[in-house]
N, C-alpha and C. Protein backbone atom coordinates (compact mmCIF):
# COMPACT_ATOMS: atom_id res chain seq x y z
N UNK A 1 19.08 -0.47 -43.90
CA UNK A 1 20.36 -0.87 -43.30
C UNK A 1 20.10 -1.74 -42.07
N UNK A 2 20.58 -2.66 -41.97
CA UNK A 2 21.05 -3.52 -40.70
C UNK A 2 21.28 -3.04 -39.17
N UNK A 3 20.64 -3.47 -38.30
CA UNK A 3 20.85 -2.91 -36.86
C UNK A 3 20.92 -4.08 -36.60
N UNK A 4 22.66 -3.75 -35.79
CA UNK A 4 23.33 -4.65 -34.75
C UNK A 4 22.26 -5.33 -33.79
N UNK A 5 22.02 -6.50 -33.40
CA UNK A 5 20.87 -6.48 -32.16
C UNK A 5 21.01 -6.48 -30.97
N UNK A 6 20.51 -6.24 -29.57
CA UNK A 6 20.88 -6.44 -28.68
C UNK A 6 20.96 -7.27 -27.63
N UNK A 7 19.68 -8.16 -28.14
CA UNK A 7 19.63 -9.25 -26.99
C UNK A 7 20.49 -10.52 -27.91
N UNK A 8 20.91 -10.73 -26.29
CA UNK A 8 22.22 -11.64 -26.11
C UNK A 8 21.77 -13.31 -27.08
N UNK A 9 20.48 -13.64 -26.94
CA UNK A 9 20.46 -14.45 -27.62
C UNK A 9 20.01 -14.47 -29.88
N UNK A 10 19.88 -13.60 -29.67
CA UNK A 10 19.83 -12.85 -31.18
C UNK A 10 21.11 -12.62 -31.99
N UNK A 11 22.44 -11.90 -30.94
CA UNK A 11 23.24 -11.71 -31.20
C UNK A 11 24.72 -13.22 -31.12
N UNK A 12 23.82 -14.04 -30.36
CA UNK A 12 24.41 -15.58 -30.49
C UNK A 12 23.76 -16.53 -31.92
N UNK A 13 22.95 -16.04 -32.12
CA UNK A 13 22.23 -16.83 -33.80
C UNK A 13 22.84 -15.52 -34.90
N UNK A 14 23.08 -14.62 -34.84
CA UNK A 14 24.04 -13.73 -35.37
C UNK A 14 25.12 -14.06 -36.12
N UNK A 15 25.57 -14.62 -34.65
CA UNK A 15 27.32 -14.68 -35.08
C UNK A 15 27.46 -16.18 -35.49
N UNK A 16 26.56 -17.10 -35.20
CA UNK A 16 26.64 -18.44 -36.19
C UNK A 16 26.65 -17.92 -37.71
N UNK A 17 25.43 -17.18 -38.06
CA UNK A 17 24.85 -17.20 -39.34
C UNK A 17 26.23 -16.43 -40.30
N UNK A 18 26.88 -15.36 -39.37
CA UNK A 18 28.58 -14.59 -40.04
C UNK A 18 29.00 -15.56 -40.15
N UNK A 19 29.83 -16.73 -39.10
CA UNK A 19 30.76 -17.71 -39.50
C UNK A 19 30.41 -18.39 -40.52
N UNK A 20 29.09 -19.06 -40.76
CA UNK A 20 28.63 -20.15 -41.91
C UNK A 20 29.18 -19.03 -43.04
N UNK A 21 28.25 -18.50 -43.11
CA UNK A 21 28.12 -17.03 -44.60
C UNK A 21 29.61 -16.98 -44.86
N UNK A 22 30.51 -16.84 -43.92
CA UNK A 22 31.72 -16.77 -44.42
C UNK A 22 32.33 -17.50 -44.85
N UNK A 23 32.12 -18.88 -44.22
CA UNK A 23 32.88 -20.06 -44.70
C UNK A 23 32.25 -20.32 -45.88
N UNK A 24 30.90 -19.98 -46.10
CA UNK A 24 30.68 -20.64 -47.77
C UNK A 24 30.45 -19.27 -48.46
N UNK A 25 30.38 -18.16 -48.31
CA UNK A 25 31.37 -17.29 -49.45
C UNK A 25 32.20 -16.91 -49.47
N UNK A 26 33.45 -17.48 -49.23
CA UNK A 26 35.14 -17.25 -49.44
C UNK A 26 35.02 -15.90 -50.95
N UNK A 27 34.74 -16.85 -51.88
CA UNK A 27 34.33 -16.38 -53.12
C UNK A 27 34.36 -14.93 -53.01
N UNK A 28 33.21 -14.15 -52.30
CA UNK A 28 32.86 -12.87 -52.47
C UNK A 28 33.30 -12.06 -50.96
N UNK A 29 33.96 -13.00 -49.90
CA UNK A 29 34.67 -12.31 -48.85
C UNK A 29 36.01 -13.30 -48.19
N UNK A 30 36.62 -12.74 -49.60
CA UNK A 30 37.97 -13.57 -49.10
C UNK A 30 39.02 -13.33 -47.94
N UNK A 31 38.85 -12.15 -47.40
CA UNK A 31 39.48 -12.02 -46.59
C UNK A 31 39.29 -10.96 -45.47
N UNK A 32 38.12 -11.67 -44.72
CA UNK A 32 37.87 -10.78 -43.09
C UNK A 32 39.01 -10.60 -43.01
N UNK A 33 38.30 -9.31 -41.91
CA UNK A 33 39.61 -9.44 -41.03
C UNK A 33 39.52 -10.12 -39.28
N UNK A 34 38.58 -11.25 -39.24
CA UNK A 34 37.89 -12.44 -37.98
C UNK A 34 37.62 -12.75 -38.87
N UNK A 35 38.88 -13.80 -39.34
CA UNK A 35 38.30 -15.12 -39.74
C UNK A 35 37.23 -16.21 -39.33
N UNK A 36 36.85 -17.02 -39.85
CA UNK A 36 35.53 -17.86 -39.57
C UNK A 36 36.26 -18.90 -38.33
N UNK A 37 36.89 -18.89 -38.07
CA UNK A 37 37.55 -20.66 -37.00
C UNK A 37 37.90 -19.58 -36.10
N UNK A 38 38.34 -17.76 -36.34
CA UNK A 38 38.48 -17.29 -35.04
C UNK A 38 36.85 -17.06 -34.33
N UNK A 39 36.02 -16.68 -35.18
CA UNK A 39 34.76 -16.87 -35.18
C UNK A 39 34.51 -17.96 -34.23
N UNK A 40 34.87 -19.20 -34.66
CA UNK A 40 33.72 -20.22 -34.16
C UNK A 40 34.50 -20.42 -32.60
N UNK A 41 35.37 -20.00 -32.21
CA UNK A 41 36.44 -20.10 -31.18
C UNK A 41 35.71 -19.25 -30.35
N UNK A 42 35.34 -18.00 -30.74
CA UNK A 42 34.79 -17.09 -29.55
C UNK A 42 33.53 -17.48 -29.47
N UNK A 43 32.93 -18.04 -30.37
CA UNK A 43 31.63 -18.67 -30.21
C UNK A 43 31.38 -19.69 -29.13
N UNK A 44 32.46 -20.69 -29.61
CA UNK A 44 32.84 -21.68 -28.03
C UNK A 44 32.76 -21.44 -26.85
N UNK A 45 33.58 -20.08 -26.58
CA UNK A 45 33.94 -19.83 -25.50
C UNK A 45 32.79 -19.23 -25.00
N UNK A 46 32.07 -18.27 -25.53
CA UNK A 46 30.71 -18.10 -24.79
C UNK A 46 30.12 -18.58 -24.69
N UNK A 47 29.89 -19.81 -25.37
CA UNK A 47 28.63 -20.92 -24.89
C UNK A 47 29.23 -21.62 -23.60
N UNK A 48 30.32 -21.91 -23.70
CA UNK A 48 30.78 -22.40 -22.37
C UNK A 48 30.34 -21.27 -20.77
N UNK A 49 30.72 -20.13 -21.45
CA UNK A 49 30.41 -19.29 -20.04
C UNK A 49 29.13 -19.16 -20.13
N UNK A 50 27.95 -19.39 -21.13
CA UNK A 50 26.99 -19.44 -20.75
C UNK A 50 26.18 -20.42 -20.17
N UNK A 51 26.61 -21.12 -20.63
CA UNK A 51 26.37 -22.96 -19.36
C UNK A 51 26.64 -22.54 -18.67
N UNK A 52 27.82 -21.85 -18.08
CA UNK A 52 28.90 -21.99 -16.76
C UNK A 52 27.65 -21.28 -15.43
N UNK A 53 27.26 -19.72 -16.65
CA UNK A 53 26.65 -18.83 -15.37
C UNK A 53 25.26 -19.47 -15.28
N UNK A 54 24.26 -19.99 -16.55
CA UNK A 54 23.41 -20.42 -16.00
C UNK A 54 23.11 -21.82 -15.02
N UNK A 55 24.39 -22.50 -15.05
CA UNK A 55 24.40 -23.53 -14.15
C UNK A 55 24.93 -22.75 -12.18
N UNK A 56 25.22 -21.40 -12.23
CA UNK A 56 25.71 -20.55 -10.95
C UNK A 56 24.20 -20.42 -10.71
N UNK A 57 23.37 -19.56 -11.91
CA UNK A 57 22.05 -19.00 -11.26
C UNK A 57 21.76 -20.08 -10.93
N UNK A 58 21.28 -21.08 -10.86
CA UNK A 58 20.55 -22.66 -11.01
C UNK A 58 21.34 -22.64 -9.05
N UNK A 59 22.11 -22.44 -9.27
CA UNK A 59 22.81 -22.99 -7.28
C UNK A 59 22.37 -22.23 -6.64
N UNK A 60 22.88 -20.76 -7.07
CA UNK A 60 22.40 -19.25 -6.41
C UNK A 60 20.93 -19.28 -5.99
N UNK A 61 20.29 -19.64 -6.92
CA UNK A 61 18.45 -19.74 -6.58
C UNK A 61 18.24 -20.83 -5.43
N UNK A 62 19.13 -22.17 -6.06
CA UNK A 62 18.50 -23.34 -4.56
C UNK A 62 19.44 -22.48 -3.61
N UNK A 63 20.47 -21.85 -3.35
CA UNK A 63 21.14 -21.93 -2.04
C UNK A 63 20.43 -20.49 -1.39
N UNK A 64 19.43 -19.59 -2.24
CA UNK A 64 18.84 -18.54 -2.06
C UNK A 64 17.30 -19.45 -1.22
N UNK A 65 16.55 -20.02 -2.15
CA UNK A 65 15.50 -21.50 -1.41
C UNK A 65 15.88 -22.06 -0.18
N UNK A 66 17.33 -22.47 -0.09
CA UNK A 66 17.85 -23.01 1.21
C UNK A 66 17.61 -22.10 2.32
N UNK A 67 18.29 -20.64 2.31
CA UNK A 67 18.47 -19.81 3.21
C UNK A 67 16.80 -19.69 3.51
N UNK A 68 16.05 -19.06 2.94
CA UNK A 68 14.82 -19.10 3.42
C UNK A 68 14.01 -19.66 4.35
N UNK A 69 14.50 -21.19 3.71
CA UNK A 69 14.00 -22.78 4.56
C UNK A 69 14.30 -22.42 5.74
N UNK A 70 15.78 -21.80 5.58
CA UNK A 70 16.57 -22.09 7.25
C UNK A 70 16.13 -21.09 8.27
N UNK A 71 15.83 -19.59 7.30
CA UNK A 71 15.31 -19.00 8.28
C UNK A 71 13.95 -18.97 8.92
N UNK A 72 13.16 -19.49 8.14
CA UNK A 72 11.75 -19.67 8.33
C UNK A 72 12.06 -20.59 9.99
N UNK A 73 12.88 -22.01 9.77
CA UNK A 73 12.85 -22.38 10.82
C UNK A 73 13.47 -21.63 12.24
N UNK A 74 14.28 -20.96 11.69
CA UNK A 74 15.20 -20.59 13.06
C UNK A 74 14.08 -19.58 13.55
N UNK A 75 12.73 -18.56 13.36
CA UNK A 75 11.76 -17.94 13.01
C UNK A 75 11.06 -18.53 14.38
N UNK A 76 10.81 -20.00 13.84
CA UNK A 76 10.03 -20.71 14.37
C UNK A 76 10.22 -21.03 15.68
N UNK A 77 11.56 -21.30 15.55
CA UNK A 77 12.31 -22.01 16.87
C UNK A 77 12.44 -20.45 17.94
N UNK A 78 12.80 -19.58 17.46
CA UNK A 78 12.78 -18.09 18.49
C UNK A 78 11.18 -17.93 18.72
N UNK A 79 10.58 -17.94 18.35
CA UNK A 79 8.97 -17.50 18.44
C UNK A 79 8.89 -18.66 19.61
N UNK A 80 8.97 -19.66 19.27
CA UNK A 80 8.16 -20.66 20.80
C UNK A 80 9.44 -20.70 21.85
N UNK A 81 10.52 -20.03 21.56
CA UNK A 81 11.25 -19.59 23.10
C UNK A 81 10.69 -18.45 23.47
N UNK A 82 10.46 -17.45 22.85
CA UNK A 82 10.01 -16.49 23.37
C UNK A 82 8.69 -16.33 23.87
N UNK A 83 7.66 -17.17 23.13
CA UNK A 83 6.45 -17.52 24.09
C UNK A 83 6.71 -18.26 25.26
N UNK A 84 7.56 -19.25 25.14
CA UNK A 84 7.69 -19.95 26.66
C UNK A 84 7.98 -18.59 27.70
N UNK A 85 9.25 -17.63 26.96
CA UNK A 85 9.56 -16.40 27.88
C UNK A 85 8.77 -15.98 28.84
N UNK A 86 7.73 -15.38 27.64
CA UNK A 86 6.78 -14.72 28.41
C UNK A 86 5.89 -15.27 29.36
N UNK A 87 5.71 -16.68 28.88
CA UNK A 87 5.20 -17.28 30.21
C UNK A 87 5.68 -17.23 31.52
N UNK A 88 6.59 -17.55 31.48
CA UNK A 88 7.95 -17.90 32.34
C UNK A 88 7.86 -16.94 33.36
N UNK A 89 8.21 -15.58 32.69
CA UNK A 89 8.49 -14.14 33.33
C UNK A 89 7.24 -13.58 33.57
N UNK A 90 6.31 -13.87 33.10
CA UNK A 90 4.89 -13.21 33.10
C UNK A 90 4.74 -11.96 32.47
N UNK A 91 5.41 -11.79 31.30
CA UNK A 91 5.18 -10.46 30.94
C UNK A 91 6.08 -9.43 31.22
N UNK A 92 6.79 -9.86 31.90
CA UNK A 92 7.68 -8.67 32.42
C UNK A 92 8.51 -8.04 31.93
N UNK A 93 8.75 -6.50 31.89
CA UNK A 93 9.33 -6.22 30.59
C UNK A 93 10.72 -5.96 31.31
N UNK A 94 11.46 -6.11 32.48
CA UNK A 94 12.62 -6.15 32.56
C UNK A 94 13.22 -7.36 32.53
N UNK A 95 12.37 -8.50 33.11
CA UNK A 95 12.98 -10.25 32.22
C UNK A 95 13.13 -10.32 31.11
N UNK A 96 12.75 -9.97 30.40
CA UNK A 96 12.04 -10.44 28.67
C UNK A 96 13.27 -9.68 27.80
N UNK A 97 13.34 -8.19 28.35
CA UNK A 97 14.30 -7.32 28.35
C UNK A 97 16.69 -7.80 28.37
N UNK A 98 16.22 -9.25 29.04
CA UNK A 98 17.27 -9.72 29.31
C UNK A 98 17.55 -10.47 27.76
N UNK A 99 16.60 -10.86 26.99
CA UNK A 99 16.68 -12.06 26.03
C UNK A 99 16.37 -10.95 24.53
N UNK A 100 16.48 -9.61 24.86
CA UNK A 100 15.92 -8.79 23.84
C UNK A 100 15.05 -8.46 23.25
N UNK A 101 13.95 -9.04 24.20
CA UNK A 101 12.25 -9.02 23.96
C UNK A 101 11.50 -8.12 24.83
N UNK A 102 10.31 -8.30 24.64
CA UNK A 102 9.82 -6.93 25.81
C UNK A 102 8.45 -8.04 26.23
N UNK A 103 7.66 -7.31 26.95
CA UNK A 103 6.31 -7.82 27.35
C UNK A 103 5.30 -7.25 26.41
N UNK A 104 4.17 -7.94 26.84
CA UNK A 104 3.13 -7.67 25.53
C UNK A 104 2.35 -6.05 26.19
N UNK A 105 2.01 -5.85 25.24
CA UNK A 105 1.47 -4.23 25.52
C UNK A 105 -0.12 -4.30 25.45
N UNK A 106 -0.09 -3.50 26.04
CA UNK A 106 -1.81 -3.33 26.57
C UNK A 106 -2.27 -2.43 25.41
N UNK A 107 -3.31 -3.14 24.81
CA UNK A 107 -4.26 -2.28 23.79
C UNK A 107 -4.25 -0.76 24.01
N UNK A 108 -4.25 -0.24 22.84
CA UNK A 108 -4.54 1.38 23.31
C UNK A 108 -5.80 1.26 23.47
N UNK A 109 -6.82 1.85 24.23
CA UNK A 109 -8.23 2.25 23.97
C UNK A 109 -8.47 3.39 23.38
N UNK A 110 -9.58 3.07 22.23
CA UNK A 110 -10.09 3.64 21.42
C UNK A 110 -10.36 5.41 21.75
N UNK A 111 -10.27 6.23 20.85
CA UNK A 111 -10.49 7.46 22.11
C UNK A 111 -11.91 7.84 21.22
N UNK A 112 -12.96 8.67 21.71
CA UNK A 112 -13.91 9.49 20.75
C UNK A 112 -13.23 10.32 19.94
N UNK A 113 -13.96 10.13 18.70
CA UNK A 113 -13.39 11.33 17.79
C UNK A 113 -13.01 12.97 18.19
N UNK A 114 -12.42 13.57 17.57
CA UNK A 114 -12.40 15.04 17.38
C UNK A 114 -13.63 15.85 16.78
N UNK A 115 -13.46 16.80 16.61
CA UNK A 115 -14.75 17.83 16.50
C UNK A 115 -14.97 17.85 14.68
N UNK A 116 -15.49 17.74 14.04
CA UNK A 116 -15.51 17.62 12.65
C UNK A 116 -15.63 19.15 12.31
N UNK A 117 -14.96 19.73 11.07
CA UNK A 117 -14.34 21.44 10.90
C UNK A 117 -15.39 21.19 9.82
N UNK A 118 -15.14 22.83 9.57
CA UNK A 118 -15.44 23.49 8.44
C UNK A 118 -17.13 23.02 7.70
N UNK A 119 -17.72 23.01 8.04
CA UNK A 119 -18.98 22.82 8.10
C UNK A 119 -19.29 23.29 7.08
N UNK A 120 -20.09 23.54 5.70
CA UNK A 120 -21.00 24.43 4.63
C UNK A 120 -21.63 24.18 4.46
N UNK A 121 -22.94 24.64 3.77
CA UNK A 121 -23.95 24.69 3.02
C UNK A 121 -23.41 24.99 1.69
N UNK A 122 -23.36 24.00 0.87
CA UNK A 122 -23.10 23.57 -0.79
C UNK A 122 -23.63 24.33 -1.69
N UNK A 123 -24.98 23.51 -1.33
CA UNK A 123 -26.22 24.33 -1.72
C UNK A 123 -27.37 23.90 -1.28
N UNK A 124 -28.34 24.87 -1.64
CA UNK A 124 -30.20 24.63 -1.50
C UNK A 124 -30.96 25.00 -2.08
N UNK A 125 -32.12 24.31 -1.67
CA UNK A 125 -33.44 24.43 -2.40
C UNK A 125 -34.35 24.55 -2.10
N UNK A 126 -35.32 23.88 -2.51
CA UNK A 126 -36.99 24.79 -1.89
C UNK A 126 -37.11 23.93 -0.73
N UNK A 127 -36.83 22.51 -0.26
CA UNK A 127 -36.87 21.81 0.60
C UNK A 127 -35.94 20.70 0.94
N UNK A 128 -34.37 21.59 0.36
CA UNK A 128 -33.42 20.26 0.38
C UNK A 128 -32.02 20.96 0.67
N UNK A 129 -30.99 20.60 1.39
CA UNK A 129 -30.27 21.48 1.64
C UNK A 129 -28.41 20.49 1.52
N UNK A 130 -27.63 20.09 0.91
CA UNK A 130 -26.46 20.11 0.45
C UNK A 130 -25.53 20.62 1.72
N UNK A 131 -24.75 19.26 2.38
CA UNK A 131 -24.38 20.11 3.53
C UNK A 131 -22.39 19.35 3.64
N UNK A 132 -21.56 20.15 3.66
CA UNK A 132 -20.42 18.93 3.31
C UNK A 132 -19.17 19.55 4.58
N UNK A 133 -18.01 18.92 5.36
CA UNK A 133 -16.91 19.50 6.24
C UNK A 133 -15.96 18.36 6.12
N UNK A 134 -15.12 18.89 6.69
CA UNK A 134 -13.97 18.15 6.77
C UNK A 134 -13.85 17.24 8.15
N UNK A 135 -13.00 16.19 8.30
CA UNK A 135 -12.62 15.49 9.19
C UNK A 135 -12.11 15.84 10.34
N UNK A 136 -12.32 15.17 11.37
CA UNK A 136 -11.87 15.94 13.03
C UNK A 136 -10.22 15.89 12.89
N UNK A 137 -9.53 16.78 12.95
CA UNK A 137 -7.91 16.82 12.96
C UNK A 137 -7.50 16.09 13.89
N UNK A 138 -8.45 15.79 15.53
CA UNK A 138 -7.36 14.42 16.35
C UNK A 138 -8.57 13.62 17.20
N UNK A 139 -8.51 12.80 18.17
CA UNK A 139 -9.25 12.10 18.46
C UNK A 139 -9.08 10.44 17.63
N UNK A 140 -10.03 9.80 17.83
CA UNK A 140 -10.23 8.31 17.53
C UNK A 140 -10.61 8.69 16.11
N UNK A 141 -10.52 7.44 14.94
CA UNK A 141 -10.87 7.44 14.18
C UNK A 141 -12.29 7.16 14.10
N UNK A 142 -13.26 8.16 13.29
CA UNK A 142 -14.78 8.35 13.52
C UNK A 142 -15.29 7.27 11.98
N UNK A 143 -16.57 6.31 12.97
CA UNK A 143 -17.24 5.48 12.36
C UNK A 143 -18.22 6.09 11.04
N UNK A 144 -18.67 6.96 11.87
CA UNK A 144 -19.16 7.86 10.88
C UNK A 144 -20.08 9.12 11.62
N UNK A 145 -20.99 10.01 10.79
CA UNK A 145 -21.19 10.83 11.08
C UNK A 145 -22.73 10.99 11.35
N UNK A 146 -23.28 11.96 12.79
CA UNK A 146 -24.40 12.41 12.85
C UNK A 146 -24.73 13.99 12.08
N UNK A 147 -25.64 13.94 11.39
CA UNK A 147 -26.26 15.16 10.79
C UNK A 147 -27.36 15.97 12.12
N UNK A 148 -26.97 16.99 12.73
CA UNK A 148 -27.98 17.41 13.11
C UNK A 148 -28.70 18.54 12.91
N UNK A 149 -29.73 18.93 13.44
CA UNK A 149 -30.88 19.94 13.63
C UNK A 149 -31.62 20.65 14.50
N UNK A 150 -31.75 22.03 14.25
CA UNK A 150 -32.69 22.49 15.44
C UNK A 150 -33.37 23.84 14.85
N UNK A 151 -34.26 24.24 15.15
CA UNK A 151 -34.91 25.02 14.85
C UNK A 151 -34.17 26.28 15.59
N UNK A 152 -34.57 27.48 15.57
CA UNK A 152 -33.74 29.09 15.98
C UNK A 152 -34.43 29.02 17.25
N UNK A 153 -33.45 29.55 18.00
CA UNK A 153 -34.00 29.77 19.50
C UNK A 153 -33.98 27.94 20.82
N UNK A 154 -33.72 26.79 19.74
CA UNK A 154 -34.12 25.52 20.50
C UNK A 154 -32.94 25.13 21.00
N UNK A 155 -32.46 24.85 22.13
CA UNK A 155 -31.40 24.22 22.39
C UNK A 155 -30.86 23.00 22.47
N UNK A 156 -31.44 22.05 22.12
CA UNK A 156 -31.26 20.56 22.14
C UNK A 156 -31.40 20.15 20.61
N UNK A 157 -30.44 19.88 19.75
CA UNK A 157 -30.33 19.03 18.19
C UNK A 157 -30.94 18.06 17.86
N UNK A 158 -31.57 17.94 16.84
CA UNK A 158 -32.51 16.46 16.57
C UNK A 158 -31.85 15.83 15.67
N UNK A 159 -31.46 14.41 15.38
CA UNK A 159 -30.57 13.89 14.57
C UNK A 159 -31.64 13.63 12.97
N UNK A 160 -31.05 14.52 12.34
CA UNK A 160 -31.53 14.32 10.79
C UNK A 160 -31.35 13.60 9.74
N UNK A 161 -29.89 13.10 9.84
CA UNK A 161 -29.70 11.90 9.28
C UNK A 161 -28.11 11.10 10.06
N UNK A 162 -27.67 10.23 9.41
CA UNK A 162 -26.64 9.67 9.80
C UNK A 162 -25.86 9.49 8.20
N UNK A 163 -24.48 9.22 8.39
CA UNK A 163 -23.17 9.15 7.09
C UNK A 163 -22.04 8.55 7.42
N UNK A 164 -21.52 7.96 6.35
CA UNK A 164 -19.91 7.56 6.33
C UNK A 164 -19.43 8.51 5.63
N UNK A 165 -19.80 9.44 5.04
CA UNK A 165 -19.11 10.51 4.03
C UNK A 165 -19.06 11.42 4.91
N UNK A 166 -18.39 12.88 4.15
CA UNK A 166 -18.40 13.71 4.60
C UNK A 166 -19.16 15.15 3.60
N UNK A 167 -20.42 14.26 3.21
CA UNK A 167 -21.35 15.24 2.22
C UNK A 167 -22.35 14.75 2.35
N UNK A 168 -23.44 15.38 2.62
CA UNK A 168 -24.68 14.95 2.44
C UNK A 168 -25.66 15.50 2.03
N UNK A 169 -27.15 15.40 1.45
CA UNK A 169 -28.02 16.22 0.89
C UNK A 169 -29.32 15.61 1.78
N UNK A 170 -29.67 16.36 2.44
CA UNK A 170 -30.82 16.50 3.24
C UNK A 170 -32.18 17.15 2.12
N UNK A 171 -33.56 15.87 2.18
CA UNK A 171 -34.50 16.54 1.33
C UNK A 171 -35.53 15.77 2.48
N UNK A 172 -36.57 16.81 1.85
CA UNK A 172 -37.35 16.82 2.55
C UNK A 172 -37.23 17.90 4.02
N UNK A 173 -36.46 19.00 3.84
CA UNK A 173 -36.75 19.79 5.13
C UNK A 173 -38.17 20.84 5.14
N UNK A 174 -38.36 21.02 6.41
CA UNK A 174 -39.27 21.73 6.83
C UNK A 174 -39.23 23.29 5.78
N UNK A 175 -39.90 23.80 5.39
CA UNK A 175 -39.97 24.66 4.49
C UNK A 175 -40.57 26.37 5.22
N UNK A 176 -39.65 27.04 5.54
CA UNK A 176 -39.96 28.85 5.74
C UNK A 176 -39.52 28.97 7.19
N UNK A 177 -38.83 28.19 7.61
CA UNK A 177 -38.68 27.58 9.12
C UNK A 177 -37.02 28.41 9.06
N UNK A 178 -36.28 29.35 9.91
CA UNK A 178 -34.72 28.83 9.82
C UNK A 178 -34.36 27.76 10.98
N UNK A 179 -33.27 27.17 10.53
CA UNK A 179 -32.84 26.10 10.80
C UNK A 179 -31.49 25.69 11.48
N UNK A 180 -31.11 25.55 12.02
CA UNK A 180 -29.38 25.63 12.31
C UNK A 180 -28.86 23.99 12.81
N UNK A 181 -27.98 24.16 11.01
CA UNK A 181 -27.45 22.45 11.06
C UNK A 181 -26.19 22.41 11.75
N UNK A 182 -25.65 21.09 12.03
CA UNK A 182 -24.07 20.88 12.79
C UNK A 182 -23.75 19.15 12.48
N UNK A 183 -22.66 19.04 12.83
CA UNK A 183 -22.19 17.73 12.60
C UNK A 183 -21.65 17.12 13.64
N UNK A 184 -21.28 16.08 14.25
CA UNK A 184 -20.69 15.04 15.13
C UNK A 184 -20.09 13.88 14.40
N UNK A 185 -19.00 13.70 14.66
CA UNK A 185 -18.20 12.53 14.52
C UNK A 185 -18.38 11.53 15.35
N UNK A 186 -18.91 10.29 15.00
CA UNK A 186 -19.26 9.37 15.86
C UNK A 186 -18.32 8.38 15.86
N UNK A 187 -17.57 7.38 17.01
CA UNK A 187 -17.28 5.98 16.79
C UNK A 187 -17.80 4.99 18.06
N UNK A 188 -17.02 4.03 18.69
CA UNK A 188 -17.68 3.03 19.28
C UNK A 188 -17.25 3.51 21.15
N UNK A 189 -16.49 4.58 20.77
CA UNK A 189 -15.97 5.14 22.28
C UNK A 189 -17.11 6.61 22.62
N UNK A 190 -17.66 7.19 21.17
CA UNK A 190 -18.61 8.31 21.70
C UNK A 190 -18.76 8.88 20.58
N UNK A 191 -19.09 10.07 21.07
CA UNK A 191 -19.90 11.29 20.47
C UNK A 191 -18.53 12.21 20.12
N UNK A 192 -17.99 12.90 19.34
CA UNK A 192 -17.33 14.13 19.34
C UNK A 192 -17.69 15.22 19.51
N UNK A 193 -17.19 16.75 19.72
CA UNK A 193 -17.84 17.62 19.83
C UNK A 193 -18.74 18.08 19.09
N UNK A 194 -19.60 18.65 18.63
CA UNK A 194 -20.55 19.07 17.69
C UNK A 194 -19.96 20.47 17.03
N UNK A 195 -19.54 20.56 15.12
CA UNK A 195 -19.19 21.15 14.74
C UNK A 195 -19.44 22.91 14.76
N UNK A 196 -19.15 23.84 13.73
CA UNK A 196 -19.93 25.14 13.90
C UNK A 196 -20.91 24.37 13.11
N UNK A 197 -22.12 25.90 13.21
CA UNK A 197 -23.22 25.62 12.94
C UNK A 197 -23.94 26.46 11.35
N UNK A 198 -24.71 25.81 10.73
CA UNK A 198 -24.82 26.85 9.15
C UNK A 198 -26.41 26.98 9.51
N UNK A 199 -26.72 28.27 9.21
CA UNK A 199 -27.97 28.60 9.40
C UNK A 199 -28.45 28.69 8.03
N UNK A 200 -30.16 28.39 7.94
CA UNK A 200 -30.58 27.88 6.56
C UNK A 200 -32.02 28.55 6.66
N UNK A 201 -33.02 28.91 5.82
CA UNK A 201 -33.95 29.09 5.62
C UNK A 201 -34.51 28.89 4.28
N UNK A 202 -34.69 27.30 4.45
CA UNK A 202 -35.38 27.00 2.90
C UNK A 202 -36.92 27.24 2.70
């Protein structure tokens, strides 16, 4: 069976192919009830409104192109008053304030990271140890990370490796030794605090 179609131009080669079919088999459909000339009448009329709207989109798009143009410039033209502004006023944010602008703002500085959490041991081995935590909850955003080390009883950390992750596998450790690892969040303002600590004896 036949399905009606839906797109608009399918259903315009459609309704040609009914009017013809009808007009040349009278014979075997003598009497629609839409005749073929009421047919070709509504046919008319939508081709006309379809010129009509695609000649609207056709304006709508340039006068949509236009607006753009115009604002791009008017864009242009506020941006170099408002730099003259700030010259003018020097920055000042109660002048600038008059024209609905403000003064320019002073960089935040960078802060050192936060303390990097949750510290584990993954896993280990006879001389390799799997070590992974989570991210410092506040502070500067951290460049990346120091791995450190110290033997039991030592108070000063030796840096074991360095990371952009927040997992790492340390091989090659000292073997029958315990060990007590920690982490630091590093960026270009400092050091963060140094995490808890996982004690190890590979």
């Amino acid at each position: 069976m036949a399905t009606f179609p839906l797109k608009e131009a399918e259903i315009f080669e459609l309704a040609y192919k009914l009017s013809d079919g009808l007009k040349n088999n009278s014979d075997i459909f003598p009497a629609p009830p839409i005749n073929p000339l009421d047919l070709d009448e509504a046919l008319t009329a939508y081709a006309a409104k379809r010129e009509a709207a695609s000649a609207a989109q056709a304006v709508a798009e340039q006068a949509t192109s236009d607006k753009q143009a115009a604002l791009r410039g008017l864009v242009d033209k506020m941006k170099k008053d408002f730099r003259y502004a700030e010259m003018a006023a020097d920055f000042d944010d109660d002048k600038l304030k008059t024209l609905g602008w403000g003064g320019r703002r002073e960089p935040t500085p960078l802060a050192a990271p936060g303390q990097a959490v949750r510290l584990v041991s993954r896993e280990q081995g006879s001389d390799w140890i799997t070590l992974a935590w989570e991210r410092p909850g506040d502070g500067g955003k951290p460049s990346n990370y120091e791995v450190l080390f110290r033997a039991l009883g030592a108070t000063e950390y030796q840096t074991a490796a360095t990371t952009l992750d927040t997992e790492i596998t340390l091989a090659n450790q000292e073997r029958g030794k315990e060990l007590e690892y920690a982490v630091a969040a590093v960026n270009r303002a400092g050091r963060g605090p140094i995490s808890n600590a996982v004690m190890a004896v590979l």
